[in-house]
PDB file of N, CA and C in Angstrom:
ATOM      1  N   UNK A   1     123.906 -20.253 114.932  1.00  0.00           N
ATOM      2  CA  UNK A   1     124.868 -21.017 114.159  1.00  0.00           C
ATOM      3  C   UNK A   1     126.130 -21.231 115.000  1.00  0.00           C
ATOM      4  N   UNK A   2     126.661 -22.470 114.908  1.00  0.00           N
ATOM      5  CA  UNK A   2     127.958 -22.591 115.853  1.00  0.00           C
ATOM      6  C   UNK A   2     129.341 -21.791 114.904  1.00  0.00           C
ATOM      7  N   UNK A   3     130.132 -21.328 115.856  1.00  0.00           N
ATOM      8  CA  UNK A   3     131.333 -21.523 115.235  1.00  0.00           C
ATOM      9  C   UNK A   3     132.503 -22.109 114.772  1.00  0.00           C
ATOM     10  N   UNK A   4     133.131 -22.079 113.848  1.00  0.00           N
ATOM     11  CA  UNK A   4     134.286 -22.827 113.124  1.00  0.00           C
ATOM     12  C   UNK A   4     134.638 -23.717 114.665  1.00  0.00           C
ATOM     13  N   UNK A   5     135.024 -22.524 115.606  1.00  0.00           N
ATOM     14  CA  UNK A   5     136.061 -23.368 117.077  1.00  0.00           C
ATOM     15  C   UNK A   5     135.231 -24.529 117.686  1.00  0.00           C
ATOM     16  N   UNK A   6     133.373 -24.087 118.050  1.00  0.00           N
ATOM     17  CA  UNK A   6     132.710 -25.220 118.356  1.00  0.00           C
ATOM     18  C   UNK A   6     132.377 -26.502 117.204  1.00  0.00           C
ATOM     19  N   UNK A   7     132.537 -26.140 116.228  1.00  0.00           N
ATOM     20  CA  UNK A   7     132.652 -27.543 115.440  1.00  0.00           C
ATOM     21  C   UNK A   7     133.891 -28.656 115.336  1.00  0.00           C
ATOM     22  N   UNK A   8     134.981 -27.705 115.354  1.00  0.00           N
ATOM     23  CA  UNK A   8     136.520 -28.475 116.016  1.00  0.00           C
ATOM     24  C   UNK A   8     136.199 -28.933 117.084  1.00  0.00           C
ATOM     25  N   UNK A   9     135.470 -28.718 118.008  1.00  0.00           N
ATOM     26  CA  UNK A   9     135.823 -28.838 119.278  1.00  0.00           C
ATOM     27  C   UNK A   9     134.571 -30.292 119.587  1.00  0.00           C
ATOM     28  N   UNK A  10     133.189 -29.962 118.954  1.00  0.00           N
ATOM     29  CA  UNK A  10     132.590 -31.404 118.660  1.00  0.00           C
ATOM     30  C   UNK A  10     133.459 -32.130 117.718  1.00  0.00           C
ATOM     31  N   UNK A  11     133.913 -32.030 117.423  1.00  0.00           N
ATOM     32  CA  UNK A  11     134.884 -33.225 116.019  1.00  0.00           C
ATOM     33  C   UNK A  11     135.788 -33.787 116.965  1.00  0.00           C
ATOM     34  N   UNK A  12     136.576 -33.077 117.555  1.00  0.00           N
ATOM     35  CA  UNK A  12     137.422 -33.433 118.519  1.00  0.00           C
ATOM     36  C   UNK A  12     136.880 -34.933 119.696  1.00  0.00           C
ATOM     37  N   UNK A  13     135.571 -34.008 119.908  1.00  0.00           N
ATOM     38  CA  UNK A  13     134.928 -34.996 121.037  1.00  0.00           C
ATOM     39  C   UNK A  13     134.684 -36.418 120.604  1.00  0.00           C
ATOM     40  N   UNK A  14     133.998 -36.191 119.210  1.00  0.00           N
ATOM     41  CA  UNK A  14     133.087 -37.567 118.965  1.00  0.00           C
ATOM     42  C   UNK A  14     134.621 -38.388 118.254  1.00  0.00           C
ATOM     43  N   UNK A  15     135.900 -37.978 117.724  1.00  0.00           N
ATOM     44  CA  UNK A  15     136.619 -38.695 117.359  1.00  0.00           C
ATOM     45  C   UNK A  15     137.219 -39.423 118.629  1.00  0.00           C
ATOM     46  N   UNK A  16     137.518 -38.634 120.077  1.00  0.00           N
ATOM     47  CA  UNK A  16     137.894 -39.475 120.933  1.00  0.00           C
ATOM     48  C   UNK A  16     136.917 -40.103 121.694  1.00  0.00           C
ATOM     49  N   UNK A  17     135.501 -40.161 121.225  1.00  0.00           N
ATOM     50  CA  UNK A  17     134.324 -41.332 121.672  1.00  0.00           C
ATOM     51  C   UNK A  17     134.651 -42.506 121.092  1.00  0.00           C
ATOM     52  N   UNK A  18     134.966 -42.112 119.086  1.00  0.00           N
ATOM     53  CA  UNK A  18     135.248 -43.375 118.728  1.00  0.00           C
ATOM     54  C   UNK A  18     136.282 -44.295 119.128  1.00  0.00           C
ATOM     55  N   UNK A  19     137.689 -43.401 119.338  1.00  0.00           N
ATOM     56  CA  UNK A  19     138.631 -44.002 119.773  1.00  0.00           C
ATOM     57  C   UNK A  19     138.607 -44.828 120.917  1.00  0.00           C
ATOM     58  N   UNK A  20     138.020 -44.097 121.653  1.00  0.00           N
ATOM     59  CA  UNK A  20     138.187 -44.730 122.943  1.00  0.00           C
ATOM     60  C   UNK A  20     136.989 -46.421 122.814  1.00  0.00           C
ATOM     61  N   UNK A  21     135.807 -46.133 121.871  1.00  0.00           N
ATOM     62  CA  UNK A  21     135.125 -47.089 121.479  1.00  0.00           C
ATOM     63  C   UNK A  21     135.805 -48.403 120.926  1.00  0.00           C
ATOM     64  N   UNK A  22     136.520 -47.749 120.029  1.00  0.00           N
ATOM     65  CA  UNK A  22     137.597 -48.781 119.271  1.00  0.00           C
ATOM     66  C   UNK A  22     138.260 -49.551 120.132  1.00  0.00           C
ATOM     67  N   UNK A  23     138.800 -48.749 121.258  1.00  0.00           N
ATOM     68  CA  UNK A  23     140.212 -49.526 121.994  1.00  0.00           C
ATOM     69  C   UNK A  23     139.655 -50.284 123.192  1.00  0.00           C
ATOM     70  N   UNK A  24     138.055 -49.964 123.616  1.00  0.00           N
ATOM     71  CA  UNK A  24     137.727 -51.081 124.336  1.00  0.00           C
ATOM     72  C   UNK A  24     137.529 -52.496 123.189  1.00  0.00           C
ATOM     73  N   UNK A  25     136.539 -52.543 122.091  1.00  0.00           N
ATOM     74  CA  UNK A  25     136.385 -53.198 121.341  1.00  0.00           C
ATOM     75  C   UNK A  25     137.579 -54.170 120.793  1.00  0.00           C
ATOM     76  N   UNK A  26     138.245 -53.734 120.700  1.00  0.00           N
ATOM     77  CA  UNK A  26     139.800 -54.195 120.009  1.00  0.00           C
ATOM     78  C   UNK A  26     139.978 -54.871 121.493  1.00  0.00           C
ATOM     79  N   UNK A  27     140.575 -54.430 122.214  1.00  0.00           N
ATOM     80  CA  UNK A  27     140.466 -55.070 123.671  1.00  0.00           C
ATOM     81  C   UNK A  27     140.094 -56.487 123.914  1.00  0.00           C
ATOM     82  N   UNK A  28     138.535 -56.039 123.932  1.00  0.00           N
ATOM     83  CA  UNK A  28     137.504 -57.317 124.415  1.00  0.00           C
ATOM     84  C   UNK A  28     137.833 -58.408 123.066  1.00  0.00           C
ATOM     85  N   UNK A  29     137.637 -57.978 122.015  1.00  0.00           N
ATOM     86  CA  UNK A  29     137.681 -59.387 121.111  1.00  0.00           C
ATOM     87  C   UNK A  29     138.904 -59.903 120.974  1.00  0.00           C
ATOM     88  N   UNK A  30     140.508 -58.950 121.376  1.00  0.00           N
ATOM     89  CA  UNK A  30     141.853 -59.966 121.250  1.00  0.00           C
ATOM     90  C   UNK A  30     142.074 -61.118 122.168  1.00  0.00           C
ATOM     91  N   UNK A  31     141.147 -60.463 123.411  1.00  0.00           N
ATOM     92  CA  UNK A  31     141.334 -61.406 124.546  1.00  0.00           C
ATOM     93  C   UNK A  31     140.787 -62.367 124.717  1.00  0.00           C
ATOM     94  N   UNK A  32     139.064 -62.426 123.982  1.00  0.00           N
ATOM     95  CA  UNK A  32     138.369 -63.280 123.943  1.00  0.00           C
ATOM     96  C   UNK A  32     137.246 -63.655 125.044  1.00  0.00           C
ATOM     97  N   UNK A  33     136.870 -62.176 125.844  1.00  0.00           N
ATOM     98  CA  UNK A  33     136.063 -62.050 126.803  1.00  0.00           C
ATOM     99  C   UNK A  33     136.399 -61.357 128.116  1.00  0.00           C
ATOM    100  N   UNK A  34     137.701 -61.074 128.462  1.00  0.00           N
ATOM    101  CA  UNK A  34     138.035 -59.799 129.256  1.00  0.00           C
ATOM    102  C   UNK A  34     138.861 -58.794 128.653  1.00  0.00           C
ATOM    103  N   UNK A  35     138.588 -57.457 128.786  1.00  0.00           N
ATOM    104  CA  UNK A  35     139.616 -56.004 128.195  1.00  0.00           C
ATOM    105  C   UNK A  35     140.725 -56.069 128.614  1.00  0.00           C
ATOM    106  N   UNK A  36     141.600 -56.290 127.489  1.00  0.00           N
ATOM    107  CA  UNK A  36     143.385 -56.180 127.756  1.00  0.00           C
ATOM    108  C   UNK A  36     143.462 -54.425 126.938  1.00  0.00           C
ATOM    109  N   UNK A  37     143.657 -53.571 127.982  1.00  0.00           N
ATOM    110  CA  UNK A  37     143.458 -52.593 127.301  1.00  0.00           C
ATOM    111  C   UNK A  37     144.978 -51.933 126.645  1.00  0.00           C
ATOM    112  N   UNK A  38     145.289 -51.303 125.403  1.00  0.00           N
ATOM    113  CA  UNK A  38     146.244 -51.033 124.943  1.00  0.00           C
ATOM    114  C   UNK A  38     146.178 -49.837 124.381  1.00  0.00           C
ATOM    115  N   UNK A  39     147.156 -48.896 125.384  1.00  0.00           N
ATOM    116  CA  UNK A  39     147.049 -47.312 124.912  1.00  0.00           C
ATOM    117  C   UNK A  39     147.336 -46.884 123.433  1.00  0.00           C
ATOM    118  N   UNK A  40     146.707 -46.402 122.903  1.00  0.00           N
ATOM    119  CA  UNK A  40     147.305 -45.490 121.954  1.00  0.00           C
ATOM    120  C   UNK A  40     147.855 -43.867 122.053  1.00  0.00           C
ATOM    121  N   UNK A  41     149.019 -44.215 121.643  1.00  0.00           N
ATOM    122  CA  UNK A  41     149.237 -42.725 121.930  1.00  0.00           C
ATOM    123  C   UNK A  41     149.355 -41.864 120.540  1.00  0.00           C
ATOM    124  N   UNK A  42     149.925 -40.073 120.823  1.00  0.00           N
ATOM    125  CA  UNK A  42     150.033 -39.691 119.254  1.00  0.00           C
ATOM    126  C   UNK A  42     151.367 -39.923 118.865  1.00  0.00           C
ATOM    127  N   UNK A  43     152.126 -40.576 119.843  1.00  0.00           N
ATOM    128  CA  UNK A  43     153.318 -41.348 118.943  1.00  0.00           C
ATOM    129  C   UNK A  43     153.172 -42.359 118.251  1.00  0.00           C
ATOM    130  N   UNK A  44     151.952 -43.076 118.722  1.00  0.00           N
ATOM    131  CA  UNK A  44     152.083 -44.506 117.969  1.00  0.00           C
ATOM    132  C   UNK A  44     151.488 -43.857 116.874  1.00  0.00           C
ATOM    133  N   UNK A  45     150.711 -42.895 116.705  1.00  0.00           N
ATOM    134  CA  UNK A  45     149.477 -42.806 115.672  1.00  0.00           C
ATOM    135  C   UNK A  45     150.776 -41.920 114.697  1.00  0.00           C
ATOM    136  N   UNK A  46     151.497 -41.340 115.100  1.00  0.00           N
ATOM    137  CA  UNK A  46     152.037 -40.105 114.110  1.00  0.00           C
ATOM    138  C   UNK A  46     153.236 -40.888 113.648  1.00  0.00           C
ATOM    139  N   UNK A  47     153.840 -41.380 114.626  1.00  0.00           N
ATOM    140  CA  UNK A  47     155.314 -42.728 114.311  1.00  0.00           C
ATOM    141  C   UNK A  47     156.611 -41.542 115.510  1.00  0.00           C
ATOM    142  N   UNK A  48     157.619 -42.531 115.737  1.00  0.00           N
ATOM    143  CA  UNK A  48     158.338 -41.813 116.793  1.00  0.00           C
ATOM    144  C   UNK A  48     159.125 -41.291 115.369  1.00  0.00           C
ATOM    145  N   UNK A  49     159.248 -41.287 114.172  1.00  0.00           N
ATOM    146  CA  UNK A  49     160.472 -40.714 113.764  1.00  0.00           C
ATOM    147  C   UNK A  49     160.102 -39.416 113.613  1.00  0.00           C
ATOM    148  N   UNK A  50     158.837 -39.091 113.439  1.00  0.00           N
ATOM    149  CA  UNK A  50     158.238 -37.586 113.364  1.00  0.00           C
ATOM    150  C   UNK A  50     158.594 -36.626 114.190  1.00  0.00           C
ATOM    151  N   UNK A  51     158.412 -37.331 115.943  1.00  0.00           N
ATOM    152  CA  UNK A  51     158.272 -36.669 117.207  1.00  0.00           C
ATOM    153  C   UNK A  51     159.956 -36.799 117.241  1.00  0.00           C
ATOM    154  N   UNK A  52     161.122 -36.914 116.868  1.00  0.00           N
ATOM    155  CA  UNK A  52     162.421 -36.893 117.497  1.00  0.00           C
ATOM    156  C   UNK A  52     163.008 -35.385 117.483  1.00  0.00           C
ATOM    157  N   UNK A  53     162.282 -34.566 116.750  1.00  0.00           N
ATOM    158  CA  UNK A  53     162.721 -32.988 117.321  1.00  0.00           C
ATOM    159  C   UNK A  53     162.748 -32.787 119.022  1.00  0.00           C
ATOM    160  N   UNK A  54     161.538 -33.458 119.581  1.00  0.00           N
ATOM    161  CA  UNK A  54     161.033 -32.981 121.069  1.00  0.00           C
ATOM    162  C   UNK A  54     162.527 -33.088 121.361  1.00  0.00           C
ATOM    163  N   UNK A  55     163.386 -34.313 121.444  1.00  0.00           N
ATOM    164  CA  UNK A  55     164.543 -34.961 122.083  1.00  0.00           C
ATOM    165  C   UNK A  55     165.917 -33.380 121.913  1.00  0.00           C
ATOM    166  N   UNK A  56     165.735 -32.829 120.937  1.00  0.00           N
ATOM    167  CA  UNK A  56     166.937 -31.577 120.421  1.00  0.00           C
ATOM    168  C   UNK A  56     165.977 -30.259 121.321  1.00  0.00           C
ATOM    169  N   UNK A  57     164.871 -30.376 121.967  1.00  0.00           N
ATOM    170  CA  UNK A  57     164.594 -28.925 122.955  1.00  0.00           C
ATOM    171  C   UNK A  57     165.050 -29.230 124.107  1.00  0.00           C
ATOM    172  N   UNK A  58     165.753 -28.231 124.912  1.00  0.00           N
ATOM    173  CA  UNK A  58     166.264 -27.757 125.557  1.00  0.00           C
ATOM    174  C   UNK A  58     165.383 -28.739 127.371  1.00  0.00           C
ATOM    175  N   UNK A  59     166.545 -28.827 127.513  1.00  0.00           N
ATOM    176  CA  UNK A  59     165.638 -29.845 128.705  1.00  0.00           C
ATOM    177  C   UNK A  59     164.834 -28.726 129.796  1.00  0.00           C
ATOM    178  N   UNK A  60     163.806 -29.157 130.303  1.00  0.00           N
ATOM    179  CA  UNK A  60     163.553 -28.207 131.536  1.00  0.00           C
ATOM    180  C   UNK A  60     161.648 -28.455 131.012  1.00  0.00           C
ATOM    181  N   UNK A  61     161.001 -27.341 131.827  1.00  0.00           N
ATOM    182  CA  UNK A  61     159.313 -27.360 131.578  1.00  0.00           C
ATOM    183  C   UNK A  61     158.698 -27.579 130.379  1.00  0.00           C
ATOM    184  N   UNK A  62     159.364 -27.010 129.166  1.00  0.00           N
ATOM    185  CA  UNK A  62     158.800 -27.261 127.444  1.00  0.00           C
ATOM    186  C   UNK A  62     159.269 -28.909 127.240  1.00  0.00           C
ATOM    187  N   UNK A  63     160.200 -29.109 127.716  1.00  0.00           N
ATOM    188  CA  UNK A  63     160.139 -30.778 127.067  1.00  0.00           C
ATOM    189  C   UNK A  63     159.771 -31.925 127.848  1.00  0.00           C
ATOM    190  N   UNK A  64     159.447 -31.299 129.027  1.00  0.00           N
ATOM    191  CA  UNK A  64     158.601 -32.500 129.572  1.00  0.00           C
ATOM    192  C   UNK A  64     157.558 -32.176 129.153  1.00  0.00           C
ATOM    193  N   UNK A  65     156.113 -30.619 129.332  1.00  0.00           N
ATOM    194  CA  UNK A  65     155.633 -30.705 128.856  1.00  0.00           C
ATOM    195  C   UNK A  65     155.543 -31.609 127.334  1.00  0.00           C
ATOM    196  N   UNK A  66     155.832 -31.575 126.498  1.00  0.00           N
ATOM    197  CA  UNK A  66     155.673 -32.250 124.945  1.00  0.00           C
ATOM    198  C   UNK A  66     156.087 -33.745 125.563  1.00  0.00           C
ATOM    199  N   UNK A  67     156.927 -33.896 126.014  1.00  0.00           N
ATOM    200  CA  UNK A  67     156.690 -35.447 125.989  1.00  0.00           C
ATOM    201  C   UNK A  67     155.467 -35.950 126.701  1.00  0.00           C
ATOM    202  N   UNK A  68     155.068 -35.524 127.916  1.00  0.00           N
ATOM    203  CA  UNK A  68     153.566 -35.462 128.491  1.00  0.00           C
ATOM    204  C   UNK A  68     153.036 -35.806 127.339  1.00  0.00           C
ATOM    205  N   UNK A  69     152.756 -35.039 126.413  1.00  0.00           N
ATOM    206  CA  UNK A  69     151.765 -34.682 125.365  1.00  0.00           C
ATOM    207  C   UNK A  69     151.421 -35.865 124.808  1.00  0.00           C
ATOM    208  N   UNK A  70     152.901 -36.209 123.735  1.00  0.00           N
ATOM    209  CA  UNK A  70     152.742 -36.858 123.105  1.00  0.00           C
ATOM    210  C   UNK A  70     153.184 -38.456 123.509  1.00  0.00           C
ATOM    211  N   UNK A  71     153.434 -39.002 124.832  1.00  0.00           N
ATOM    212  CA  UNK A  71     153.003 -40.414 125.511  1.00  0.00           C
ATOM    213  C   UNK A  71     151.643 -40.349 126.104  1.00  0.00           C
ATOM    214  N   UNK A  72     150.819 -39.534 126.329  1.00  0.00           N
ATOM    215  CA  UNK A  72     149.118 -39.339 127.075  1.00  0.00           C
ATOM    216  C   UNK A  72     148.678 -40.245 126.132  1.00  0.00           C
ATOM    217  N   UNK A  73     147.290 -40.982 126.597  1.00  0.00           N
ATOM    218  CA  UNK A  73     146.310 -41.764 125.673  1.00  0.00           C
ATOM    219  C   UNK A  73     146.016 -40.790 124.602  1.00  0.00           C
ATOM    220  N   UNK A  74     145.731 -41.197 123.689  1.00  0.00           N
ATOM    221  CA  UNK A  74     145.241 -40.176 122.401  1.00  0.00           C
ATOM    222  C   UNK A  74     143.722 -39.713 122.788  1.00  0.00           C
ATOM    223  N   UNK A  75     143.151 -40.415 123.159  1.00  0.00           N
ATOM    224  CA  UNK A  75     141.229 -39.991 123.490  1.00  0.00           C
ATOM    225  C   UNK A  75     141.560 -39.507 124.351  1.00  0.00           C
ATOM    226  N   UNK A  76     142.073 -39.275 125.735  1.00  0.00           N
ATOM    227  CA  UNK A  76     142.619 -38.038 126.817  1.00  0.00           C
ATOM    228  C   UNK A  76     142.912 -36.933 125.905  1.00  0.00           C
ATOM    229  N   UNK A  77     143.694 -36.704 124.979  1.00  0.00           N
ATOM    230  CA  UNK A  77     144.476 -35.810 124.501  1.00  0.00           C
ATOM    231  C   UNK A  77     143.125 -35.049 123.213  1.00  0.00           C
ATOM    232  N   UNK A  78     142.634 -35.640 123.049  1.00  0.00           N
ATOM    233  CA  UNK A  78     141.573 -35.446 121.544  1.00  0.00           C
ATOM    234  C   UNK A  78     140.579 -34.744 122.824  1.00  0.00           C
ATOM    235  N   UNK A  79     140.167 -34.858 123.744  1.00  0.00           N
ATOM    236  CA  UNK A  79     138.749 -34.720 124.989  1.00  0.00           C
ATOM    237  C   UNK A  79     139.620 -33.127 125.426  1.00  0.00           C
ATOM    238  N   UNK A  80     140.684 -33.093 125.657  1.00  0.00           N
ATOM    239  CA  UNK A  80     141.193 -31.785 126.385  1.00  0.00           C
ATOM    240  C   UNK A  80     141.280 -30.822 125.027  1.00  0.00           C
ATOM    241  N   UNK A  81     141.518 -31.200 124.172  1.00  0.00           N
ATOM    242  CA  UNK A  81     141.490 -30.393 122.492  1.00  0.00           C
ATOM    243  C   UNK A  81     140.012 -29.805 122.039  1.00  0.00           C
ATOM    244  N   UNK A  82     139.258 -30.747 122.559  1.00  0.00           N
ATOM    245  CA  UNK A  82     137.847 -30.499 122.265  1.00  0.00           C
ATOM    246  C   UNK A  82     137.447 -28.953 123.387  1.00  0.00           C
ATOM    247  N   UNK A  83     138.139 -29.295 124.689  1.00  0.00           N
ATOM    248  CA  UNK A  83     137.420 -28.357 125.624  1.00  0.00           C
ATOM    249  C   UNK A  83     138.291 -27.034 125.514  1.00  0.00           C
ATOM    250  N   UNK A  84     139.832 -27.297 124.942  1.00  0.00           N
ATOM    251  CA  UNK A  84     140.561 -26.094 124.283  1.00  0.00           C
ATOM    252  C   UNK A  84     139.655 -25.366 123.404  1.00  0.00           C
ATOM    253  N   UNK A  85     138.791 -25.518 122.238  1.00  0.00           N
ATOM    254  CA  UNK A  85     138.574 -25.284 121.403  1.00  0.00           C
ATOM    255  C   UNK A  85     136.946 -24.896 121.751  1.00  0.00           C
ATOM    256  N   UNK A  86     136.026 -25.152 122.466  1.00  0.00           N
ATOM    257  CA  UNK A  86     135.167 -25.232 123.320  1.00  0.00           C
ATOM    258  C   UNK A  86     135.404 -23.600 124.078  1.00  0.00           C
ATOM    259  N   UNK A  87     136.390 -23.599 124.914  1.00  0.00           N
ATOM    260  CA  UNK A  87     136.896 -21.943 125.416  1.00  0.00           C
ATOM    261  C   UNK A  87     137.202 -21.455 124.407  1.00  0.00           C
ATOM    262  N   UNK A  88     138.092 -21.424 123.363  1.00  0.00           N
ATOM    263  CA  UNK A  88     138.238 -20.327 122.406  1.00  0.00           C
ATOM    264  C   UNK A  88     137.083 -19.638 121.967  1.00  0.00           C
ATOM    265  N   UNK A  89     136.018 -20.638 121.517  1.00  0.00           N
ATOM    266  CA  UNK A  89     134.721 -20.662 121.164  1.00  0.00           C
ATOM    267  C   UNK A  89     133.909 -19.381 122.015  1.00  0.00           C
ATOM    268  N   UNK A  90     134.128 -19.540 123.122  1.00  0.00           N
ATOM    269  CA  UNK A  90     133.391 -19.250 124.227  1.00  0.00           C
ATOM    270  C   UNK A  90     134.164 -17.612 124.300  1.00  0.00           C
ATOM    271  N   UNK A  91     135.308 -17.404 124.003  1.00  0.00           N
ATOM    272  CA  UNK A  91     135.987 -15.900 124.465  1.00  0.00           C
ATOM    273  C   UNK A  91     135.857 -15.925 123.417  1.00  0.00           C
ATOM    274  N   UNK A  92     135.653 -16.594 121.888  1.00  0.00           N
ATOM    275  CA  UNK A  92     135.874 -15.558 120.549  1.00  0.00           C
ATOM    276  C   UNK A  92     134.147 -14.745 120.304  1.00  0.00           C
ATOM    277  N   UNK A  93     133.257 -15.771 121.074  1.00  0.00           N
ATOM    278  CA  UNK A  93     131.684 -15.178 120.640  1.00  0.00           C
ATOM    279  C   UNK A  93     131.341 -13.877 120.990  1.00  0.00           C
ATOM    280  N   UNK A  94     132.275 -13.513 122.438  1.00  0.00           N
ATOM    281  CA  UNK A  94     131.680 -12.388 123.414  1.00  0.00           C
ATOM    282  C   UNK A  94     132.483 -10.827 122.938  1.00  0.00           C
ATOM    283  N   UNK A  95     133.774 -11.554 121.754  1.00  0.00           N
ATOM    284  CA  UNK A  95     134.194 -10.333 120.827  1.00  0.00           C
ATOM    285  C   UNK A  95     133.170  -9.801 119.808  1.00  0.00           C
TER     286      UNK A  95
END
């Protein structure tokens, strides 16, 4: 039987298959036969008024990290979540 972490961690995967499915698709038909490709990020998806805490942490490694985070493509970011969750999986079985 898998665990809770490997089922996050397939959910994770196949949502950034779709995504990334979507954003070629969306792509190819705005243009009308070549991919104009257009990132999504989890700012666009969450809205910037959510993310304006990052801007009040302390400048230095934590807030670039998070801004990293949250300007990355969203299917980049959903694929590294999957393989986060994938290792947890993997060190929680051998407890």
């Amino acid at each position: 039987m898998m665990s809770k972490f490997t089922i996050v961690g397939l959910l994770s995967w196949f949502c950034s298959g779709l995504l990334l499915g979507y954003q070629a698709l969306a792509g190819f038909i705005r243009s009308g036969g070549t991919i104009i490709w257009k990132d999504i990020t989890l700012m666009d998806a969450v809205g910037k008024s959510r993310l304006d805490w990052i801007e009040g942490v302390s400048p230095g490694s934590l807030h670039l990290i998070l801004q990293y985070i949250v300007t990355m493509q969203l299917y980049i970011l959903l694929f590294f979540v999957g393989i986060f969750f994938f290792i947890i999986s993997r060190l929680t079985s051998k407890l």
